[in-house]
Protein backbone atom coordinates (compact mmCIF):
# COMPACT_ATOMS: atom_id res chain seq x y z
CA UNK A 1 12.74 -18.36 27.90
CA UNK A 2 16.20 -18.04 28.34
CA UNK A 3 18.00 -14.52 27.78
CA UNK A 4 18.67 -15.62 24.19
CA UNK A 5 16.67 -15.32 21.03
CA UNK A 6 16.64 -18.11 18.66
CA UNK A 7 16.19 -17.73 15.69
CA UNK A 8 14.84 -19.64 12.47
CA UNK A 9 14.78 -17.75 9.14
CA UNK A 10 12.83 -18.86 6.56
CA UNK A 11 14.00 -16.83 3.16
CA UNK A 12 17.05 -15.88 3.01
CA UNK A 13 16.86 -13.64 0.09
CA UNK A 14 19.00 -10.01 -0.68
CA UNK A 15 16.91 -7.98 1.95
CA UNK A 16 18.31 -10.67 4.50
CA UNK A 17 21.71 -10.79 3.37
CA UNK A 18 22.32 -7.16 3.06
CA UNK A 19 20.40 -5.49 6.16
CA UNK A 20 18.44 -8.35 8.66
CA UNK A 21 21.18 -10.99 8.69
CA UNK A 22 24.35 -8.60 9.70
CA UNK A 23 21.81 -6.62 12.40
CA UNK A 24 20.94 -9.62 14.02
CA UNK A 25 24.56 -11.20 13.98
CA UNK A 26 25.81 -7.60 15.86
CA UNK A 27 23.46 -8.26 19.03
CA UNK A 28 25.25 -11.03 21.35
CA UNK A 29 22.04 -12.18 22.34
CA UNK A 30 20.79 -13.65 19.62
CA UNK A 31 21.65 -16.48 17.92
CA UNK A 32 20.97 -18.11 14.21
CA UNK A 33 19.98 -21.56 14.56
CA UNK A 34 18.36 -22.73 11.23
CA UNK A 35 18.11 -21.62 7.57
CA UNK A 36 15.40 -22.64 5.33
CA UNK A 37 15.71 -21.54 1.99
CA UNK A 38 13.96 -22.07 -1.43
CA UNK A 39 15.88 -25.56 -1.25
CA UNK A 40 18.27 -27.68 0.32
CA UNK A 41 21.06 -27.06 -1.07
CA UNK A 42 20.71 -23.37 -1.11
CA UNK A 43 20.36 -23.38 2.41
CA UNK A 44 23.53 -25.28 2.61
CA UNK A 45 25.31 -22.53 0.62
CA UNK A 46 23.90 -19.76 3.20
CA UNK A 47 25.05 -21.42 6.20
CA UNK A 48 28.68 -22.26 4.49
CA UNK A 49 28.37 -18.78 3.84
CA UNK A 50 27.20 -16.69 6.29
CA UNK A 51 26.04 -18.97 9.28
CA UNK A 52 28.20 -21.50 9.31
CA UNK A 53 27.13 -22.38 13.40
CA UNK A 54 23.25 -22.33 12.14
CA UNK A 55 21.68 -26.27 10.49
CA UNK A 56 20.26 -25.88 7.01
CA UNK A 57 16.72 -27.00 6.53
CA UNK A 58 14.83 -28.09 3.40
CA UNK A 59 11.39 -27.98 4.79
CA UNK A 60 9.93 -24.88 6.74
CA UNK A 61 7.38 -26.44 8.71
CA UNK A 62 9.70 -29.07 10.42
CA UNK A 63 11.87 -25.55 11.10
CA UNK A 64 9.21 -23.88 12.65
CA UNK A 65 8.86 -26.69 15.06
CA UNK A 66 11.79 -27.12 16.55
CA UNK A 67 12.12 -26.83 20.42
CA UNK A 68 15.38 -24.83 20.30
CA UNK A 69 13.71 -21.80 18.67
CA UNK A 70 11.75 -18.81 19.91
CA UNK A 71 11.34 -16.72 17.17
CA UNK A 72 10.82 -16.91 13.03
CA UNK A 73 12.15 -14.64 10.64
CA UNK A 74 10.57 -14.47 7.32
CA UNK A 75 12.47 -13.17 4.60
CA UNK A 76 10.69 -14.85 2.11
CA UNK A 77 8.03 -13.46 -1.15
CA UNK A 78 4.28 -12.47 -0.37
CA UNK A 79 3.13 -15.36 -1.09
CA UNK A 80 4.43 -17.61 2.16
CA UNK A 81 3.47 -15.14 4.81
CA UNK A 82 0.50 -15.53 5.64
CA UNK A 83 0.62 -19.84 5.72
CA UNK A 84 4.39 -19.50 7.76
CA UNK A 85 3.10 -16.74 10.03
CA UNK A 86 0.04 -18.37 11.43
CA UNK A 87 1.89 -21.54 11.62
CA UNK A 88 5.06 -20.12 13.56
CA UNK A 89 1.95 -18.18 16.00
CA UNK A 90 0.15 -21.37 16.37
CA UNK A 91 3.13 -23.10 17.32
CA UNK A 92 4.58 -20.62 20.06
CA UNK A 93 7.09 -18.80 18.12
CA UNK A 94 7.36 -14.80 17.74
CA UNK A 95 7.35 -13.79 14.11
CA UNK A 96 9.02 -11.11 12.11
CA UNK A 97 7.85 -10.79 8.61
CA UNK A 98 9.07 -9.52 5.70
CA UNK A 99 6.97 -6.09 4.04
CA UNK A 100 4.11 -6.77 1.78
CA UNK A 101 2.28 -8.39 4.29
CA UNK A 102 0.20 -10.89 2.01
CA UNK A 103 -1.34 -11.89 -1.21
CA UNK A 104 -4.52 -10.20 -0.15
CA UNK A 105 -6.22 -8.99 2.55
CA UNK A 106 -8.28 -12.52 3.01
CA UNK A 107 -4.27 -13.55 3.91
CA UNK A 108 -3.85 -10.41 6.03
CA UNK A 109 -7.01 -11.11 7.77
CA UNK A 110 -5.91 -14.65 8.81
CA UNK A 111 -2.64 -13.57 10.01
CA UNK A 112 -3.93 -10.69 12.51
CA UNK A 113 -6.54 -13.33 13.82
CA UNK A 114 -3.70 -15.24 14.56
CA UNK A 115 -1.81 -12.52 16.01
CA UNK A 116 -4.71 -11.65 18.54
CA UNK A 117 -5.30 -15.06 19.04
CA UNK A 118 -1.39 -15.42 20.72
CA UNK A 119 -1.00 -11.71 22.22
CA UNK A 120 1.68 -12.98 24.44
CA UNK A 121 4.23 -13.72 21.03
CA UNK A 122 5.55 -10.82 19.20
CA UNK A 123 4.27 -10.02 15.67
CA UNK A 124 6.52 -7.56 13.91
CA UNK A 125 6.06 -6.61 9.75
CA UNK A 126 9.06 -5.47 8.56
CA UNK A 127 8.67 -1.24 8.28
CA UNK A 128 8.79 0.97 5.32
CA UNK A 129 12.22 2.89 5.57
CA UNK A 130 10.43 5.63 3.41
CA UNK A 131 9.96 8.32 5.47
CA UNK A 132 11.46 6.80 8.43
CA UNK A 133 14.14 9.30 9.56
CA UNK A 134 11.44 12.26 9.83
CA UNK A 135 8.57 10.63 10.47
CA UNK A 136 8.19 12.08 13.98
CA UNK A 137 8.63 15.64 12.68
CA UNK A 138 6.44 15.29 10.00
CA UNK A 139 3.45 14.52 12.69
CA UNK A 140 4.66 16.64 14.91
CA UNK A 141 4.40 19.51 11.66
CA UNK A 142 0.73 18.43 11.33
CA UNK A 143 -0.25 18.22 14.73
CA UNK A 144 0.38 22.16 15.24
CA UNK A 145 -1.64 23.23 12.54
CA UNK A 146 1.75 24.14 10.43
CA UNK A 147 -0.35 23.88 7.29
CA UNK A 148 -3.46 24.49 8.41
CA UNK A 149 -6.44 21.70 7.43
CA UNK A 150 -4.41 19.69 5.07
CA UNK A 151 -7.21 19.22 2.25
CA UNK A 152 -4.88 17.69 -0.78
CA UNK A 153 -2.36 15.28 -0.82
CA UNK A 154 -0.21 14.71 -4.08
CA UNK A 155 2.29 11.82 -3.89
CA UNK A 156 4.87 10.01 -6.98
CA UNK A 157 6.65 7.05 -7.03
CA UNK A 158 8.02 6.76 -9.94
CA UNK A 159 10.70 4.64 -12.08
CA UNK A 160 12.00 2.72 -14.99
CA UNK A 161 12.92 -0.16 -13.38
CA UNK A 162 10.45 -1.97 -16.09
CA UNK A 163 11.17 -0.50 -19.21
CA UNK A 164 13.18 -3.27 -20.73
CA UNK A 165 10.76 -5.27 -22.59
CA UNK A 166 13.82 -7.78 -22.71
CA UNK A 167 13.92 -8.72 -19.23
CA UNK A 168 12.10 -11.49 -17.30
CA UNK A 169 9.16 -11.00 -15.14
CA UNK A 170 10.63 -9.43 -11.85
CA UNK A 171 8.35 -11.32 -8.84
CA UNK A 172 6.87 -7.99 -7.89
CA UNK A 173 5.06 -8.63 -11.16
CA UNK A 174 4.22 -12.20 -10.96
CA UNK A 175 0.68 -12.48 -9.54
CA UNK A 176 0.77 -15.65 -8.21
CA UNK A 177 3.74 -14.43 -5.78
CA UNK A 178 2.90 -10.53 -5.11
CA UNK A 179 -0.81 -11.06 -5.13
CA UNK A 180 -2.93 -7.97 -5.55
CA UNK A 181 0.33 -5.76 -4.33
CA UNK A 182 1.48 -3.17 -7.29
CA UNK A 183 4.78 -1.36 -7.00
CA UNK A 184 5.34 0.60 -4.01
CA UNK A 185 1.43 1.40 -3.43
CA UNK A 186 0.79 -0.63 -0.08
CA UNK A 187 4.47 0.67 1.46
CA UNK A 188 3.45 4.30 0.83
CA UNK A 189 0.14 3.89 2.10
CA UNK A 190 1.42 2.52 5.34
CA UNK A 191 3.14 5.68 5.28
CA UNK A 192 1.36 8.47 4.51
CA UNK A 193 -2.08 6.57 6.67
CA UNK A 194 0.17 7.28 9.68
CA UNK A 195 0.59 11.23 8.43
CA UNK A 196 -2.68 11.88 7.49
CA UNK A 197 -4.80 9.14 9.12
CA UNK A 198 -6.81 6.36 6.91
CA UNK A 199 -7.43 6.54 3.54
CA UNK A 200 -11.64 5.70 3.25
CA UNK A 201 -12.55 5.71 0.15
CA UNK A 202 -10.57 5.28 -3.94
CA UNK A 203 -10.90 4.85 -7.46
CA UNK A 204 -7.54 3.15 -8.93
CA UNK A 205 -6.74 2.57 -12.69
CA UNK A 206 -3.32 1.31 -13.93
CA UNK A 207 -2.53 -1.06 -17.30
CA UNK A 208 0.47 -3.46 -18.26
CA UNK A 209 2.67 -1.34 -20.63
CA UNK A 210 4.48 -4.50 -21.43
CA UNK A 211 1.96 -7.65 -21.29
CA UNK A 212 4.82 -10.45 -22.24
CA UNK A 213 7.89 -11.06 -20.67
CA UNK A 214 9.62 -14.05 -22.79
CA UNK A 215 6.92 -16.60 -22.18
CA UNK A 216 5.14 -14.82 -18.89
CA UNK A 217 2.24 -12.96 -19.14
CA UNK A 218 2.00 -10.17 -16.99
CA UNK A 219 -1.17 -8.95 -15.10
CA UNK A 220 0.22 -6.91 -12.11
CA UNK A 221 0.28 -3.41 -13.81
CA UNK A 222 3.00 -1.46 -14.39
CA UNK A 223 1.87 1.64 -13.38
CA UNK A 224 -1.05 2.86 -11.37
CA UNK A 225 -3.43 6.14 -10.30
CA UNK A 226 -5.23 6.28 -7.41
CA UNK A 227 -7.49 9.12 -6.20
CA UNK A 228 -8.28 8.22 -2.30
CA UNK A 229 -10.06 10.14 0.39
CA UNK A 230 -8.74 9.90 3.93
CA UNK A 231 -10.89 10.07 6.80
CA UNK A 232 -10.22 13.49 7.83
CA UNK A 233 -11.94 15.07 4.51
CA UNK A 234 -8.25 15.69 2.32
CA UNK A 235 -8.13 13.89 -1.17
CA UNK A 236 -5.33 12.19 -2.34
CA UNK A 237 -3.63 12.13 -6.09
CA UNK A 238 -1.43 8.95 -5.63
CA UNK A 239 0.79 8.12 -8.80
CA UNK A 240 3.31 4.79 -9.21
CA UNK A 241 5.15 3.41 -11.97
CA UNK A 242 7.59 1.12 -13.14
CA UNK A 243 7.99 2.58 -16.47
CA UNK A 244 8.74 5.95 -16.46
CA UNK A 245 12.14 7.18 -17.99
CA UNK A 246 14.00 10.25 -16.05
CA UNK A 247 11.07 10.01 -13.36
CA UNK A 248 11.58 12.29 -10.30
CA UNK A 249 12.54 11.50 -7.13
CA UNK A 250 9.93 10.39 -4.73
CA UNK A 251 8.20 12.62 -2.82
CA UNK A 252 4.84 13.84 -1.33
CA UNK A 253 3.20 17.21 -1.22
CA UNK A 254 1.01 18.36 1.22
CA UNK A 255 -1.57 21.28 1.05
CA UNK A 256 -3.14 22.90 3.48
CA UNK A 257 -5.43 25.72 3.96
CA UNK A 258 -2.17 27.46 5.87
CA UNK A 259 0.53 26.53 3.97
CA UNK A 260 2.42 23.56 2.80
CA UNK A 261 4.51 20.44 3.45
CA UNK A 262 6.81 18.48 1.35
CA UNK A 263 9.37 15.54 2.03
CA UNK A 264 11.40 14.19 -0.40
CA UNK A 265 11.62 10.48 0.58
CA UNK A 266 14.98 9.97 -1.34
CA UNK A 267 17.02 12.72 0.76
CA UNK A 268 14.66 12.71 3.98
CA UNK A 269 14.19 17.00 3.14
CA UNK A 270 11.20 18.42 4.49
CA UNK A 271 9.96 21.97 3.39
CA UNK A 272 7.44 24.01 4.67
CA UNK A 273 5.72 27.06 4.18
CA UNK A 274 2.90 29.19 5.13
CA UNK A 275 0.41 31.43 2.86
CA UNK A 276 2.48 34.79 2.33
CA UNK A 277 5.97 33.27 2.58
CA UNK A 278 8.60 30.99 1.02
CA UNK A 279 9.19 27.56 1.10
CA UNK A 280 12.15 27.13 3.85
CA UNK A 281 13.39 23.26 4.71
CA UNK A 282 12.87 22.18 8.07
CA UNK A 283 16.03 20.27 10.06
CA UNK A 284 14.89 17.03 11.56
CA UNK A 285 16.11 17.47 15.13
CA UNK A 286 18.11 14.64 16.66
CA UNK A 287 16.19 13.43 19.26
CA UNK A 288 13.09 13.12 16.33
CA UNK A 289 14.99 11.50 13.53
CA UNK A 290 14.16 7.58 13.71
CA UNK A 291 17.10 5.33 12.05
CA UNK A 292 16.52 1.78 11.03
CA UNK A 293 16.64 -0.15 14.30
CA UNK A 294 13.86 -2.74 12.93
CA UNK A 295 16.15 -6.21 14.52
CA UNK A 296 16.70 -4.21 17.45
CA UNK A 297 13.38 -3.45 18.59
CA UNK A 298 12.05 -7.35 17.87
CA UNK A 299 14.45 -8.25 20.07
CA UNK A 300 13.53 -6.33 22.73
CA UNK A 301 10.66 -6.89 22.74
CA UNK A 302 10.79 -10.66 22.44
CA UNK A 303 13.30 -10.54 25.91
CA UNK A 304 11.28 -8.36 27.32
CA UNK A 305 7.41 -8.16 27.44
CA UNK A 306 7.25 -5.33 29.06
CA UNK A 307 9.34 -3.64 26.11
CA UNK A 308 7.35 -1.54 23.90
CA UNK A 309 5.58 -3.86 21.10
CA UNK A 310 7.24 -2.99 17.77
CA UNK A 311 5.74 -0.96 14.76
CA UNK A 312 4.22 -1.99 12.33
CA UNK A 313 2.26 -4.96 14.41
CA UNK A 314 -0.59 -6.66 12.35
CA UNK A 315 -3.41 -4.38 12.92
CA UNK A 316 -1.53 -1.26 10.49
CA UNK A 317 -0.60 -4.10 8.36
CA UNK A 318 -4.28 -5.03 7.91
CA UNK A 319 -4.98 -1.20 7.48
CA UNK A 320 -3.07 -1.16 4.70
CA UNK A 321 -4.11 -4.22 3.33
CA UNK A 322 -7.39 -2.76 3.01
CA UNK A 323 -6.24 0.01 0.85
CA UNK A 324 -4.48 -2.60 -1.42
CA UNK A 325 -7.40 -5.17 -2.03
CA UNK A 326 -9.98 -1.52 -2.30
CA UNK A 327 -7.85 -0.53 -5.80
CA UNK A 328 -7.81 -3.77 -6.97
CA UNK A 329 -11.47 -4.36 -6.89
CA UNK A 330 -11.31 -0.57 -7.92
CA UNK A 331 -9.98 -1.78 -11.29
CA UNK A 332 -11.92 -4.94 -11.43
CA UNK A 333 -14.66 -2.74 -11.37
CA UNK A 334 -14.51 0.64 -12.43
CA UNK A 335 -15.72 2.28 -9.55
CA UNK A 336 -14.99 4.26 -6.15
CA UNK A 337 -14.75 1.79 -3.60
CA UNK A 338 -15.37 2.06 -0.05
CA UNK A 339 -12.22 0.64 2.00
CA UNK A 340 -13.67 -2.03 4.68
């Protein structure tokens, strides 16, 4: 391959607009060569618009096989990843895709066999920025015993983005296009499974506060509870929701038999604190704090195979995958389920 990426995007949605599209338009060795959108003619109003060099598309698959490209960007809903990614693999092209990995883990599944099956292309899922800045300091906390054993784990996400019973059905709730993904649950376990290792076993529960949107029904609920137990013996208290006026900020605590840890994940502000003193916030030192470099590191590693392969790849996607389809057969059913 030459020392050029080329790149398709399929979805060209907000998330591309505002944060992919201008990082990959910075770096001089990449360049945009189709747009496929939810239609013609929308892709015709992204390229007049902000890749005017790049040929608009109405159809993803005959995108995906073009000879002049090396690598797909999806910035498309859940419910294209999994067909587009193991298409794009099967055909020779590296793949970025978008978060929410897929419907379900069946999805998931199919797209990490895929993945292995092609370990020469680059598979990237877009990361979680929650957490991102001190996510080295926060393992590094861990790893020296700063708490102690951590042995409970207490984490909201919480809003009131869905309190309107006025407005439409956003397509985070629409089943058939989110799948069995709820809120921010699957982002935040990605998260907090690379803190505290994997989550093993849970009992969810969450309800629609507002079943009908115009002439929608919705199923995804609007908030949910999860009680988890990670593999290391701590228990987890995990609390989302889409309806909750004047919620706090998001945030986790973390308890320990030593002490404990907090971040806020608005503000990036970690505190810590042992038995017999106060709770004192920790500076994230420079060389720890990790800034959203997401394009950057595809990139690299699509030039260069000896680059370090990009986080998350498909195998902590399919971790947390796991978690997602446990709570929804956890409220299906009633019961603690084991994650697979």
């Amino acid at each position: 391959m030459s020392k050029r990426v080329r790149i398709g995007i399929i979805g060209a949605g907000g998330i591309v607009k505002s944060r992919h599209l201008p990082a990959l338009q910075a770096m001089p060795e990449v360049e945009i060569v189709a747009i496929c959108n939810s239609s013609l003619e929308s892709s015709q109003h992204f390229c007049v618009e902000f890749t005017p060099q790049a040929e608009p598309m109405e159809h993803w698959p005959h995108l995906v096989c073009r000879d002049d490209i090396d690598a797909i960007w999806i910035g498309t809903t859940p419910q294209l990843h999994s067909e587009i990614t193991c298409y794009a693999l099967r055909a020779g092209k590296h793949v970025f895709c978008q978060a929410r990995m897929a419907m379900n883990l069946a999805e998931a599944q199919l797209m990490w066999e895929a993945s292995m099956s092609n370990p020469e292309l680059v598979a990237m899922l877009c990361p979680p920025p929650y957490g991102m800045k001190g996510d080295a300091t926060v393992k590094r906390l861990l790893a020296e015993g700063s708490i102690g054993k951590p042995h409970q784990v207490i984490l909201h996400s919480l809003n009131g983005a869905w309190l309107d019973p006025e407005a439409p059905a956003h397509w985070r709730q629409r089943v058939e296009i989110s799948g069995l993904q709820v809120l921010s649950f699957g982002i935040y376990v990605e998260v907090i499974q690379r803190w505290l290792g994997d989550i093993v076993a849970l009992q969810a529960d969450g309800d629609v506060v507002i079943p009908q949107r115009g002439d929608y029904t919705v199923e995804i609920p609007d908030y949910l509870n999860v009680l988890c137990t990670f593999r290391n013996g701590a228990r987890g208290n995990l609390t989302f929701s889409g309806v909750s006026a004047h919620a706090p900020q998001d945030a986790i605590k973390i308890y320990g038999t030593e002490g404990t840890l907090t971040y806020n994940f608005v503000t990036d502000e970690i505190r810590l604190g042992n038995r017999s003193g106060e709770m004192q916030t920790i500076l994230i030192p420079a060389h720890e704090a990790k800034e959203w470099t997401v394009e950057r590191d595809f990139i690299n590693a699509v030039l260069d195979p000896t680059a370090p392969r990009p986080k998350p790849d498909f195998l902590e996607g399919i971790k947390y995958m796991r978690v997602v389809q446990a709570a929804a057969e956890s409220m299906d059913g009633g019961d603690v389920v084991r994650v697979a």
